[in-house]
Protein backbone atom coordinates (compact mmCIF):
# COMPACT_ATOMS: atom_id res chain seq x y z
CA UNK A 1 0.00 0.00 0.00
CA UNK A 2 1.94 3.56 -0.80
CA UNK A 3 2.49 5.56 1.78
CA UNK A 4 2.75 9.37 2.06
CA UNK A 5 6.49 11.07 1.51
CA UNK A 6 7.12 12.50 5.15
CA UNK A 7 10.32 14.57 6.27
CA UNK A 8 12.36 11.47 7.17
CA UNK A 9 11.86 9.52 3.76
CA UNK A 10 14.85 8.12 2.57
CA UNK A 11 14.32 6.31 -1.36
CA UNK A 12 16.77 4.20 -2.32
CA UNK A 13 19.98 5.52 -3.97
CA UNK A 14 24.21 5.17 -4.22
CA UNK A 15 25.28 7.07 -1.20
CA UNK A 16 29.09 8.10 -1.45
CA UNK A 17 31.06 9.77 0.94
CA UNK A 18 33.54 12.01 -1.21
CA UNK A 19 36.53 13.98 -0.29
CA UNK A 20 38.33 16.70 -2.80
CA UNK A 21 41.01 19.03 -2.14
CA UNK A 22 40.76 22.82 -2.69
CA UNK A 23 43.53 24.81 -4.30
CA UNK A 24 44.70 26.02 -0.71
CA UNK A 25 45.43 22.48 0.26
CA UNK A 26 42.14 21.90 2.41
CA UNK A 27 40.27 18.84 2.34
CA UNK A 28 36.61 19.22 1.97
CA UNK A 29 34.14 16.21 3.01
CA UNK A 30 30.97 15.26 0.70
CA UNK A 31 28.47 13.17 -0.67
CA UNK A 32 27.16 11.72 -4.07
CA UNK A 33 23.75 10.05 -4.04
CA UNK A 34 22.95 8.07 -7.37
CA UNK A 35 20.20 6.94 -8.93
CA UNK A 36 20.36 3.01 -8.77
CA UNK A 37 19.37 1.25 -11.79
CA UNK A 38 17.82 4.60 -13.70
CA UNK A 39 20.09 6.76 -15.82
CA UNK A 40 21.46 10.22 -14.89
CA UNK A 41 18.81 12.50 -16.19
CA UNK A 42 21.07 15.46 -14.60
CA UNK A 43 23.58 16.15 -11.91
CA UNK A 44 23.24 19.18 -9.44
CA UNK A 45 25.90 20.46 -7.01
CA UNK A 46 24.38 22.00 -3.63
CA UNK A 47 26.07 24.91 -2.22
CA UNK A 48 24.87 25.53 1.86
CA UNK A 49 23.32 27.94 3.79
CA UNK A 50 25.74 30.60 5.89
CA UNK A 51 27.32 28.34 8.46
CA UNK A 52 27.74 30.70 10.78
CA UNK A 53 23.77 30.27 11.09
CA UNK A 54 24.14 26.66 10.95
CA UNK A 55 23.71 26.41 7.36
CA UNK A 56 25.70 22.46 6.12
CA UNK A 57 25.64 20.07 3.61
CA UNK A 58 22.49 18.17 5.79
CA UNK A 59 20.21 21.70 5.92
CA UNK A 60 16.78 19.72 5.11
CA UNK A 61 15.93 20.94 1.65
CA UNK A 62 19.25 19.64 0.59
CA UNK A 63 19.04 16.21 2.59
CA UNK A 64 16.01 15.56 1.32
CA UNK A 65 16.88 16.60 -2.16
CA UNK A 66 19.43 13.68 -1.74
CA UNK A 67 16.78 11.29 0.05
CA UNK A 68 14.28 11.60 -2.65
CA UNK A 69 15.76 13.18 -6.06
CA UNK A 70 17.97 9.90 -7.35
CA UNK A 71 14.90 7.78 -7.27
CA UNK A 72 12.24 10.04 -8.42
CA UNK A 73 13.73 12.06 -10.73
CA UNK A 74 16.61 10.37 -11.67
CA UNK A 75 19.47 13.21 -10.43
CA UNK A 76 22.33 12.81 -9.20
CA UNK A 77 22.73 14.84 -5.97
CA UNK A 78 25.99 16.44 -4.80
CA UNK A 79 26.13 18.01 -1.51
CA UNK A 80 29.46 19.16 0.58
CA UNK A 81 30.31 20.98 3.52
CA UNK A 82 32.54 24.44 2.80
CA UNK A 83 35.30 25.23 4.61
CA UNK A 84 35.10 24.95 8.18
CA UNK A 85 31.61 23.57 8.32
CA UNK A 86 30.39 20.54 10.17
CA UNK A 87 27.70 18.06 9.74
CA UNK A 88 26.58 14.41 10.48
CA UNK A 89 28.34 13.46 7.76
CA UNK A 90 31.48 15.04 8.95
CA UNK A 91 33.86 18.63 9.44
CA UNK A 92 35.21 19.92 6.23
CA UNK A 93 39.23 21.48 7.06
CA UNK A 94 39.77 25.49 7.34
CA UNK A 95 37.44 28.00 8.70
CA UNK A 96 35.28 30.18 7.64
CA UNK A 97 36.39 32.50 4.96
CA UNK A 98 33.06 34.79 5.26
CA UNK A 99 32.35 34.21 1.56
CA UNK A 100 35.61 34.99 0.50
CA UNK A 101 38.15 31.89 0.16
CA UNK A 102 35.03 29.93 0.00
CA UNK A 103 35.74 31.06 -4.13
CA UNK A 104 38.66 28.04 -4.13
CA UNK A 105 35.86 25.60 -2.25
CA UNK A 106 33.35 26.32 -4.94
CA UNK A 107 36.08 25.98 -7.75
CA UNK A 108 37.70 22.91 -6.17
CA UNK A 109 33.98 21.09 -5.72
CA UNK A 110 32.93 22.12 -9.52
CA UNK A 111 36.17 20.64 -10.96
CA UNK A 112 35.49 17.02 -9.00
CA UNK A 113 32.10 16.88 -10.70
CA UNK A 114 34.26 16.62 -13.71
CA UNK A 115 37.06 15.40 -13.57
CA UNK A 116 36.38 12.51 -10.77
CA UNK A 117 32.86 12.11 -11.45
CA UNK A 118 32.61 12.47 -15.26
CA UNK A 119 29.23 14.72 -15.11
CA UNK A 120 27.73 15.43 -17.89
CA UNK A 121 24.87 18.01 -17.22
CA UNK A 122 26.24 19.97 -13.89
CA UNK A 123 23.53 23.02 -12.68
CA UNK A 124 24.47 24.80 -9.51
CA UNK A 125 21.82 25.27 -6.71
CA UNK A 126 22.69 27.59 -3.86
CA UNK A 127 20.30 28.12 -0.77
CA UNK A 128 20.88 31.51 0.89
CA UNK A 129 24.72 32.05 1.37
CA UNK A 130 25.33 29.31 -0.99
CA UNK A 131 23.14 31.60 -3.73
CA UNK A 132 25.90 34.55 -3.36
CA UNK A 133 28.89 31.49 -3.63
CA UNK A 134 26.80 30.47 -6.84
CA UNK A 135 26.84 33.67 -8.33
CA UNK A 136 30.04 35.11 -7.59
CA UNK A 137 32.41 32.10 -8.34
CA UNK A 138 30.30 28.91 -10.39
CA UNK A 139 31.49 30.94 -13.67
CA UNK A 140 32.84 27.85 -14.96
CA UNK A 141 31.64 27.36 -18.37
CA UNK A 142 30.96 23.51 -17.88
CA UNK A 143 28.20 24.55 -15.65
CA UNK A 144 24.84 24.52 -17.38
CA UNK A 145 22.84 27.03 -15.17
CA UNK A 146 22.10 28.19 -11.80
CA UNK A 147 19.04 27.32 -9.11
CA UNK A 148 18.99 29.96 -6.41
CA UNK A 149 16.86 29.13 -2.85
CA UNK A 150 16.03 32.63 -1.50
CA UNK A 151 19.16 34.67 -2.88
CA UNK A 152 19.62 37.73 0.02
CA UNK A 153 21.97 39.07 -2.66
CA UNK A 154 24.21 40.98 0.63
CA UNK A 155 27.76 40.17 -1.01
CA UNK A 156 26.66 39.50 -4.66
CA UNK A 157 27.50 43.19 -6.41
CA UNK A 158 26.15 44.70 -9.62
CA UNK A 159 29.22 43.60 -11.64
CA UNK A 160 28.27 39.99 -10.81
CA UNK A 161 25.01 40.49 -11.96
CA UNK A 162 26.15 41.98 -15.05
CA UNK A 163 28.29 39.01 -15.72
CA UNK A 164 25.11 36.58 -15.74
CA UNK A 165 23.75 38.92 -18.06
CA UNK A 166 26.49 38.58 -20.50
CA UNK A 167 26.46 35.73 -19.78
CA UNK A 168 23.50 34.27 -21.01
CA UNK A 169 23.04 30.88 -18.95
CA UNK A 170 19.80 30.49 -17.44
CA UNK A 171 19.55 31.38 -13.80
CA UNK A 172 15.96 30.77 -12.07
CA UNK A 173 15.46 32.14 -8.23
CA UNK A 174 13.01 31.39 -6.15
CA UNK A 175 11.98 34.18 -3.97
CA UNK A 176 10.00 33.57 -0.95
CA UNK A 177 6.75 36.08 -0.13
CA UNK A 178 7.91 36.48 3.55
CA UNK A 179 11.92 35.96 3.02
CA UNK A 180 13.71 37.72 5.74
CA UNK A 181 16.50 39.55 3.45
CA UNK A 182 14.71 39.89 -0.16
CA UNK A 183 11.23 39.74 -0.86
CA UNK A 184 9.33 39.04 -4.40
CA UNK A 185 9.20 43.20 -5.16
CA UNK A 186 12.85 43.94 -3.86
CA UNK A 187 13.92 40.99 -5.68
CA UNK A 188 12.74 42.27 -8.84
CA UNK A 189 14.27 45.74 -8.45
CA UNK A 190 18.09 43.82 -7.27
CA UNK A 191 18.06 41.26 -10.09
CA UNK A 192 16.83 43.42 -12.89
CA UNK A 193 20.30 43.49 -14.24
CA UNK A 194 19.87 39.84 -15.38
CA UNK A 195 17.69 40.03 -18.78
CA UNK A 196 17.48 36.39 -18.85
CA UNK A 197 16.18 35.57 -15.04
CA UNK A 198 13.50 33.63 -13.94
CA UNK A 199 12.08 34.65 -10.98
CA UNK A 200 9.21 32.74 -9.10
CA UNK A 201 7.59 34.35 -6.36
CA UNK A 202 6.42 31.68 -3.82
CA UNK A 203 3.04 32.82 -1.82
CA UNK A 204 3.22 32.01 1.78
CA UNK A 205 7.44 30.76 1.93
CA UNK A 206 9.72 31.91 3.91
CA UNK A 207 13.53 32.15 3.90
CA UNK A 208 14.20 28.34 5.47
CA UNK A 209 10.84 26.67 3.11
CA UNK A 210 9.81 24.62 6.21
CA UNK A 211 7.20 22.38 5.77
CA UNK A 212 6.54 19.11 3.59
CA UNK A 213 4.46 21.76 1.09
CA UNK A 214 7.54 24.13 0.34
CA UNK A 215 9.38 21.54 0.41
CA UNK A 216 7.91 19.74 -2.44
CA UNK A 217 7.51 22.91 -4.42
CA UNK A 218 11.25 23.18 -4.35
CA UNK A 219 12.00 19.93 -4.89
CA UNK A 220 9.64 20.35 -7.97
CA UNK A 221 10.93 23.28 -9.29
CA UNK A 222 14.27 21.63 -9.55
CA UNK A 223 13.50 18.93 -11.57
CA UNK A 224 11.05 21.81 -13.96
CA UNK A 225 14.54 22.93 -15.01
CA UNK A 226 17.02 19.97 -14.67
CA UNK A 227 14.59 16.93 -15.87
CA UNK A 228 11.34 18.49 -16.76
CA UNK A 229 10.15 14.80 -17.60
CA UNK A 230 10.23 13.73 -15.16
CA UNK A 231 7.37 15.74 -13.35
CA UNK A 232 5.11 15.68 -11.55
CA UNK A 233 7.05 14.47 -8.65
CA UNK A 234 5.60 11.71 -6.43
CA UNK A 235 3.81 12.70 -2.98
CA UNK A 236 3.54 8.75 -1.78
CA UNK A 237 6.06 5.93 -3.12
């Protein structure tokens, strides 16, 4: 008899521990979780919340994007922990950088996606502080587009917006009605250098998208972009 997907719903998958090394010489811990007997429809890499606020590879949207993603949807997951940042799965080396060195982490986790892991379709989601790592420093071509989880756009500058806008690649945020740094009319307004932008105002989300509900509208607008086939997304397996 199915049963309803609840918060601590883990489908079945290839869960790999990973470790890279950044350009500074810092080890950073991972994971890769891959669909089992499905192909890769598309492979995204999941760039954290502020740690400093206890943002980590395991904040929920991300571990469940992991728990439920491979088998539904048939994406590969990528999740790691910047530097200095601890989790269940384990403490990545360094310390904080403040958004700043965190440029090599981003580099050094984008290059193992290709060179270890021989991805083929790579988009970049960041949640938060991870949207500002996303948009300052995943400018490497090989990267197909960017997903951005309420984007406070605090250290992102105009110049980086202009560069998207060059650019070209397709960059969708979601921008939640009651966010605490950027709601749907600022949003507008900060991101209008960005011709190409999708924004999607979410009614009733806030900044964190707690709750099964956001988190399944997430989830879903995820796979809209990376494997549009294979919506709609399951609400009991």
């Amino acid at each position: 008899m199915p049963e309803l997907i609840r918060p601590s719903t883990v489908l079945p998958a290839t869960r790999t521990p990973i470790e890279f090394k950044t350009a500074d010489g810092l080890t950073l811990i991972g994971e890769v979780a891959t669909p089992i007997d499905q192909p890769i429809t598309a492979t995204v890499l999941m760039l954290h919340p502020n740690p400093t606020g206890g943002g980590m590879m395991d904040s929920h949207i991300y571990k469940k994007a992991a728990n439920r993603l491979p088998y539904m949807a048939g994406i590969q997951v990528i999740r790691f922990n910047t530097r200095g940042t601890e989790s269940a799965s384990g403490k990545s080396d360094g310390e904080f950088g403040g958004g700043v060195s965190e440029k090599l982490d981003v580099q050094a986790a984008i290059d193992f996606c290709f060179q270890q892991l021989q991805v083929q379709n790579l988009f970049v989601v960041g949640w938060s502080f991870g949207t500002e790592l996303a948009l300052r420093y995943a400018r490497d071509l090989r990267v197909k587009g960017l997903i951005l989880l309420s984007p406070p756009l605090i250290m992102t500058d105009k110049s980086d917006l202009e560069f998207w806008n060059e650019d070209g690649r397709p960059i969708t945020a979601l921008i939640p009605e009651f966010d605490d740094y950027l709601k749907p009319d600022a949003a507008k307004i900060k991101f209008s250098p960005i011709k190409q932008i999708n924004l999607i105002n979410v009614d009733g989300a806030k900044h964190l998208w707690v709750g099964e509900p956001m988190v399944y509208r997430v989830l879903s607008e995820i796979v809209k972009i990376v494997a549009p086939i294979r919506l709609p997304l399951p609400e009991q397996i």
